[in-house]
PDB file of N, CA and C in Angstrom:
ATOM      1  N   UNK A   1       0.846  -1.177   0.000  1.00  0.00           N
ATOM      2  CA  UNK A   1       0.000   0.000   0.000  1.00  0.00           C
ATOM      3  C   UNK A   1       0.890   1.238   0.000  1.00  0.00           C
ATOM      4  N   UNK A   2       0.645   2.121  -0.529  1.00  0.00           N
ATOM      5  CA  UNK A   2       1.217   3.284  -0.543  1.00  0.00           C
ATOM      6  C   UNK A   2       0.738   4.613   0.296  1.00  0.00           C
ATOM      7  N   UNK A   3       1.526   4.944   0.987  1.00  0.00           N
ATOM      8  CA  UNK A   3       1.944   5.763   1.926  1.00  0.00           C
ATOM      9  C   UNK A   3       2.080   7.444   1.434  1.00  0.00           C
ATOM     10  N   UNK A   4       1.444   8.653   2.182  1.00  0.00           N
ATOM     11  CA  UNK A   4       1.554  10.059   2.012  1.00  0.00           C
ATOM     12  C   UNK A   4       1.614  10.324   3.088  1.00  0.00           C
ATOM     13  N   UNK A   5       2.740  11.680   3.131  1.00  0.00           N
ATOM     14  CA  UNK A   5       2.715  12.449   4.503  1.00  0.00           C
ATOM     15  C   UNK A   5       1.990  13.135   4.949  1.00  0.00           C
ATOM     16  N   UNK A   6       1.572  14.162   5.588  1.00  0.00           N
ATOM     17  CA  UNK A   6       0.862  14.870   5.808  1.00  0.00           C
ATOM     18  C   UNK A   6       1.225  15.970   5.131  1.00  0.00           C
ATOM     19  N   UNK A   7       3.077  16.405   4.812  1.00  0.00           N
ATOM     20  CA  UNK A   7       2.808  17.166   4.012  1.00  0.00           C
ATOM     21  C   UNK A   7       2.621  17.308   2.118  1.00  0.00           C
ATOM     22  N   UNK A   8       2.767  16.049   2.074  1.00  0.00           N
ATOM     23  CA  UNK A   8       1.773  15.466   1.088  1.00  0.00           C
ATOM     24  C   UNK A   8       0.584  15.845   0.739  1.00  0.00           C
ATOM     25  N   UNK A   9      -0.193  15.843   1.652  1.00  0.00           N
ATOM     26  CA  UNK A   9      -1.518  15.531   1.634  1.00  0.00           C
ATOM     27  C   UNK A   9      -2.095  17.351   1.779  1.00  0.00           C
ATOM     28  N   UNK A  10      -1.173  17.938   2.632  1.00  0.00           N
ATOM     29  CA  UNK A  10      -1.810  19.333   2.591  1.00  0.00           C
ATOM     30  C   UNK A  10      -1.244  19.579   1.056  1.00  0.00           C
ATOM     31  N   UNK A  11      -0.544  19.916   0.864  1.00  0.00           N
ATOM     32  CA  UNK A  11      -0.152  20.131  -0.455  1.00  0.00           C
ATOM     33  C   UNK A  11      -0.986  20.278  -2.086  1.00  0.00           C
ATOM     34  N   UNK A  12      -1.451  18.746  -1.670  1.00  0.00           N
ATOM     35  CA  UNK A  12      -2.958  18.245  -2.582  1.00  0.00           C
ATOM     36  C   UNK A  12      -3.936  19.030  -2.108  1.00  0.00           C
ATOM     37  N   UNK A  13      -3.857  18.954  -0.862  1.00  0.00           N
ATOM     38  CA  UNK A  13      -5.645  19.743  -0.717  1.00  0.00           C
ATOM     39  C   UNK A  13      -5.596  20.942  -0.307  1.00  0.00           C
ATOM     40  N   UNK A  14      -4.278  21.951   0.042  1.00  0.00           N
ATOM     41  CA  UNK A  14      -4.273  23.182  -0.123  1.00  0.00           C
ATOM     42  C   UNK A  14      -4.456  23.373   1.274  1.00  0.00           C
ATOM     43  N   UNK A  15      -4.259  23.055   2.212  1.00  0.00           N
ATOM     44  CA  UNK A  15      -4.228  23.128   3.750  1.00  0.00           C
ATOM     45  C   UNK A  15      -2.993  23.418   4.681  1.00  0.00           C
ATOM     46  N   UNK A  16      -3.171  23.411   5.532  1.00  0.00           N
ATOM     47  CA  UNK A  16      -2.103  23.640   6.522  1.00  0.00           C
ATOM     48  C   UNK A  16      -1.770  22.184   7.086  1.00  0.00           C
ATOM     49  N   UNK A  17      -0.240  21.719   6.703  1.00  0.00           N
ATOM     50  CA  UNK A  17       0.334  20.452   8.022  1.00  0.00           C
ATOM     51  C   UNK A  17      -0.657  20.290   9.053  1.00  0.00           C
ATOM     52  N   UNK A  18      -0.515  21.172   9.813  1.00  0.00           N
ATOM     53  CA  UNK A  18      -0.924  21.097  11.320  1.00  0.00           C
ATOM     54  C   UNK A  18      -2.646  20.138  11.060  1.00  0.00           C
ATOM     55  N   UNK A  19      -3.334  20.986  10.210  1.00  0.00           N
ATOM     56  CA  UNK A  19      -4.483  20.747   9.983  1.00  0.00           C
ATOM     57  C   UNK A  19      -4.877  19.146   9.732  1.00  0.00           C
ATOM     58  N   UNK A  20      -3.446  18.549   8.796  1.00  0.00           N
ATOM     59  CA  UNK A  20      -3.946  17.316   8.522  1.00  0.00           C
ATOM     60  C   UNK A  20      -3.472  16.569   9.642  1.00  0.00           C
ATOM     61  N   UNK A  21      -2.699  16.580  10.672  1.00  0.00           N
ATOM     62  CA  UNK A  21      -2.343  16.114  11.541  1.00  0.00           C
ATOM     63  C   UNK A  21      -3.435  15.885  12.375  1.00  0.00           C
ATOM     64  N   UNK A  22      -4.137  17.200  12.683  1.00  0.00           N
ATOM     65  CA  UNK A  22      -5.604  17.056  13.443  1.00  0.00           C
ATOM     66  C   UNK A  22      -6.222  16.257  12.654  1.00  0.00           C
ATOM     67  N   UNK A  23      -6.450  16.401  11.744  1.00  0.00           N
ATOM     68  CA  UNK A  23      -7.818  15.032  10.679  1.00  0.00           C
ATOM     69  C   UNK A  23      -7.246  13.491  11.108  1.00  0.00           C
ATOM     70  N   UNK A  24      -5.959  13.813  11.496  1.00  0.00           N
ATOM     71  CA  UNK A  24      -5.314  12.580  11.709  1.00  0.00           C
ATOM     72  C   UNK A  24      -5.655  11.621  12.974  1.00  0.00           C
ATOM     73  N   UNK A  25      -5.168  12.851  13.236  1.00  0.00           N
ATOM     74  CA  UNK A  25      -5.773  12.296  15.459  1.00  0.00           C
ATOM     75  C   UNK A  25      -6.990  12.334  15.549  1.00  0.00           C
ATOM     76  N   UNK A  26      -8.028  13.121  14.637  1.00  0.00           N
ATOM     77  CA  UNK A  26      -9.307  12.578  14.860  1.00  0.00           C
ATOM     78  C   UNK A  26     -10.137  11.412  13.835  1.00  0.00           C
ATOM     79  N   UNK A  27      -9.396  10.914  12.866  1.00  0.00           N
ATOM     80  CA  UNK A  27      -9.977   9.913  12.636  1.00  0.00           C
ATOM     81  C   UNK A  27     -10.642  10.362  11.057  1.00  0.00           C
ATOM     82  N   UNK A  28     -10.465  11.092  10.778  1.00  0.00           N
ATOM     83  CA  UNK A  28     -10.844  11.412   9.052  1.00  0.00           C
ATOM     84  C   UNK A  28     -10.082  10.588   8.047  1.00  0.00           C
ATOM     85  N   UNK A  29      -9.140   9.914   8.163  1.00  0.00           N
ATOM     86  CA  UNK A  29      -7.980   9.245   7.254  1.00  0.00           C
ATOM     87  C   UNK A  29      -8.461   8.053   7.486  1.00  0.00           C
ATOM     88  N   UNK A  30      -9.139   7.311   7.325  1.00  0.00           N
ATOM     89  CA  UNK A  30      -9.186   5.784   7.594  1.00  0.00           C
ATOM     90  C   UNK A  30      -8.090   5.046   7.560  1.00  0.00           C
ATOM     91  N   UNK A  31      -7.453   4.468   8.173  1.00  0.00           N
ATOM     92  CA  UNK A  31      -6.225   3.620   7.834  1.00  0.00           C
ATOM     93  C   UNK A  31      -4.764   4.546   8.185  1.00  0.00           C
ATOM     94  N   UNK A  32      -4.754   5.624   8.562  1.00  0.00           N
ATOM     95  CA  UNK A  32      -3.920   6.499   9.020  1.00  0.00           C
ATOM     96  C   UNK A  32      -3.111   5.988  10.125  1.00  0.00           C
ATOM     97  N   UNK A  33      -1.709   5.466   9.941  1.00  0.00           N
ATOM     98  CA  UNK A  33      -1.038   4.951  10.710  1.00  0.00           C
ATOM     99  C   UNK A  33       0.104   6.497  11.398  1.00  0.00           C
ATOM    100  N   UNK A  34       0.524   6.035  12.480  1.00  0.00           N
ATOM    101  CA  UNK A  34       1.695   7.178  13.169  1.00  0.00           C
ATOM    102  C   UNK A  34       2.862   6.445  13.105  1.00  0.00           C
ATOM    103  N   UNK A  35       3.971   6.253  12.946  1.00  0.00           N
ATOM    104  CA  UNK A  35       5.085   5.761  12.647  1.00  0.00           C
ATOM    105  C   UNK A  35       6.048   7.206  13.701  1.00  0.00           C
ATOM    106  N   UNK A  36       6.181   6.472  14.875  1.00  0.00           N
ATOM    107  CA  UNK A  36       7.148   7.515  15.365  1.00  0.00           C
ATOM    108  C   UNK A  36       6.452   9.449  15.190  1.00  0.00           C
ATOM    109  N   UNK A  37       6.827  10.012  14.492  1.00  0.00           N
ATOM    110  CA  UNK A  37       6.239  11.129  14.939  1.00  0.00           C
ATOM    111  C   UNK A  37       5.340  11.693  13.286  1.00  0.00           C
ATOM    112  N   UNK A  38       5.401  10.828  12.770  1.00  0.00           N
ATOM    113  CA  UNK A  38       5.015  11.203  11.306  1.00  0.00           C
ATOM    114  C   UNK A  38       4.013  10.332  11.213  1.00  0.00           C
ATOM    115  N   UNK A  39       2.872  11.184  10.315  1.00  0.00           N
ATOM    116  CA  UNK A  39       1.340   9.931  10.298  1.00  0.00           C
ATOM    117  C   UNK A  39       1.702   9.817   8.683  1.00  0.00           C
ATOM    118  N   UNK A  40       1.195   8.000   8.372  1.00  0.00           N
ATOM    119  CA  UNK A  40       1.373   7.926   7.219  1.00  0.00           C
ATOM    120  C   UNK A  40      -0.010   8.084   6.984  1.00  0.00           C
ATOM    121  N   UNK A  41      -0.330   8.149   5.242  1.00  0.00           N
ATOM    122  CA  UNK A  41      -2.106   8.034   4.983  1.00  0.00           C
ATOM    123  C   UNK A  41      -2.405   7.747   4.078  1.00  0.00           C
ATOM    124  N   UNK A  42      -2.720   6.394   4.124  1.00  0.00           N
ATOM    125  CA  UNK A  42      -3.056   5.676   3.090  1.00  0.00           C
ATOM    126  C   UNK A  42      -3.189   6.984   1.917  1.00  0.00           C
ATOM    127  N   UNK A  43      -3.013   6.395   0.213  1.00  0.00           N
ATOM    128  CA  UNK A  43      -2.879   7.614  -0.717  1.00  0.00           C
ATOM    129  C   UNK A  43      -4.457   7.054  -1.548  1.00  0.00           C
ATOM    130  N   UNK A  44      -4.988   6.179  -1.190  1.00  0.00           N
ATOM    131  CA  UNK A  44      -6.434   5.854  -1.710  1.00  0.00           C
ATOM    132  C   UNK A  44      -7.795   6.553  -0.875  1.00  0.00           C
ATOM    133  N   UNK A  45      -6.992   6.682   0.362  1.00  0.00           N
ATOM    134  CA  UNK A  45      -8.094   7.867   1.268  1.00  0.00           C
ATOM    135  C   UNK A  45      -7.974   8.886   0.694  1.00  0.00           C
ATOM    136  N   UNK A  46      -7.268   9.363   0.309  1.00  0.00           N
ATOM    137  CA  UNK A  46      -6.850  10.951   0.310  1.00  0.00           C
ATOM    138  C   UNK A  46      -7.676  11.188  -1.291  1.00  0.00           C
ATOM    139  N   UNK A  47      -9.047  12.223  -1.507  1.00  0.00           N
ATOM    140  CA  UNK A  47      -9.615  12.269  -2.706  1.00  0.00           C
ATOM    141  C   UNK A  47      -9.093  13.514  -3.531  1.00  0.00           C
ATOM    142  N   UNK A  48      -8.288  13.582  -4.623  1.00  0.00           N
ATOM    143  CA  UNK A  48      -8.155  14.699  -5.391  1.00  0.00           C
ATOM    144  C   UNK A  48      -9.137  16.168  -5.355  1.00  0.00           C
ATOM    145  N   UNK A  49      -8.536  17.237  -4.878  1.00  0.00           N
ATOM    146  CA  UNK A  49      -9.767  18.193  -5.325  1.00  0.00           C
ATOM    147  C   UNK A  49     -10.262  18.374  -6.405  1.00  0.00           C
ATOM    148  N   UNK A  50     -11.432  18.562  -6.631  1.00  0.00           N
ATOM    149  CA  UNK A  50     -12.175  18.694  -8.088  1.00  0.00           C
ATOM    150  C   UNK A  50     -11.622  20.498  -8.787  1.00  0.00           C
ATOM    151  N   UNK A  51     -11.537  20.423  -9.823  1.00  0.00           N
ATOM    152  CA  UNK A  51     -11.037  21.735 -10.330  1.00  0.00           C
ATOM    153  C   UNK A  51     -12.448  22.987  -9.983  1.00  0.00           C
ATOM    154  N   UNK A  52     -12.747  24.029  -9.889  1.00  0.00           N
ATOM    155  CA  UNK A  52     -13.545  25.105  -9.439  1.00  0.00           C
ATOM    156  C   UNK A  52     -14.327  25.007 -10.754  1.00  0.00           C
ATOM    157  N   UNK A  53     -15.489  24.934 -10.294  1.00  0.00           N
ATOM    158  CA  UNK A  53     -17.320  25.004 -11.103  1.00  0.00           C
ATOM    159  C   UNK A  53     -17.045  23.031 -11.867  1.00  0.00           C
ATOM    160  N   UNK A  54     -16.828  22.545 -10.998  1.00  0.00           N
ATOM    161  CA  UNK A  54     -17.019  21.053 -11.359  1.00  0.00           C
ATOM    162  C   UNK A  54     -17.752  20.410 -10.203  1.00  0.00           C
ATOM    163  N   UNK A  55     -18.272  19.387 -10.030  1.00  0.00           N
ATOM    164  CA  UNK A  55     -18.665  19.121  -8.563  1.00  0.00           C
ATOM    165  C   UNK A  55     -19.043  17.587  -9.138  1.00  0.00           C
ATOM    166  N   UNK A  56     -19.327  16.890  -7.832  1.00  0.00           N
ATOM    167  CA  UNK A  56     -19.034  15.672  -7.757  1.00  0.00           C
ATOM    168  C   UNK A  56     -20.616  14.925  -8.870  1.00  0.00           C
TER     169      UNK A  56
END
């Protein structure tokens, strides 16, 4: 399985580190492992943002 950091993951979704760290500790990442001081996250949780005036 493949693995993203958090700052990975803000990056993609335009957020702040800190922020995904909290999604982290609360449980938004399904499968979100902590490895020492770094959360990995799963990269199949994590959904691409849609480009602006597109929607799901």
């Amino acid at each position: 399985m493949n693995y993203l950091t958090c700052a990975d993951v803000a990056r993609t979704k335009g957020i702040s580190v800190r922020r995904i760290q909290q999604m982290c500790k609360q449980g938004e990442f399904p499968g979100a492992i902590k490895d020492g001081r770094t959360w990995l996250i799963p990269a199949d949780t994590v959904k691409k943002p849609l480009p602006i005036g597109v929607s799901d």
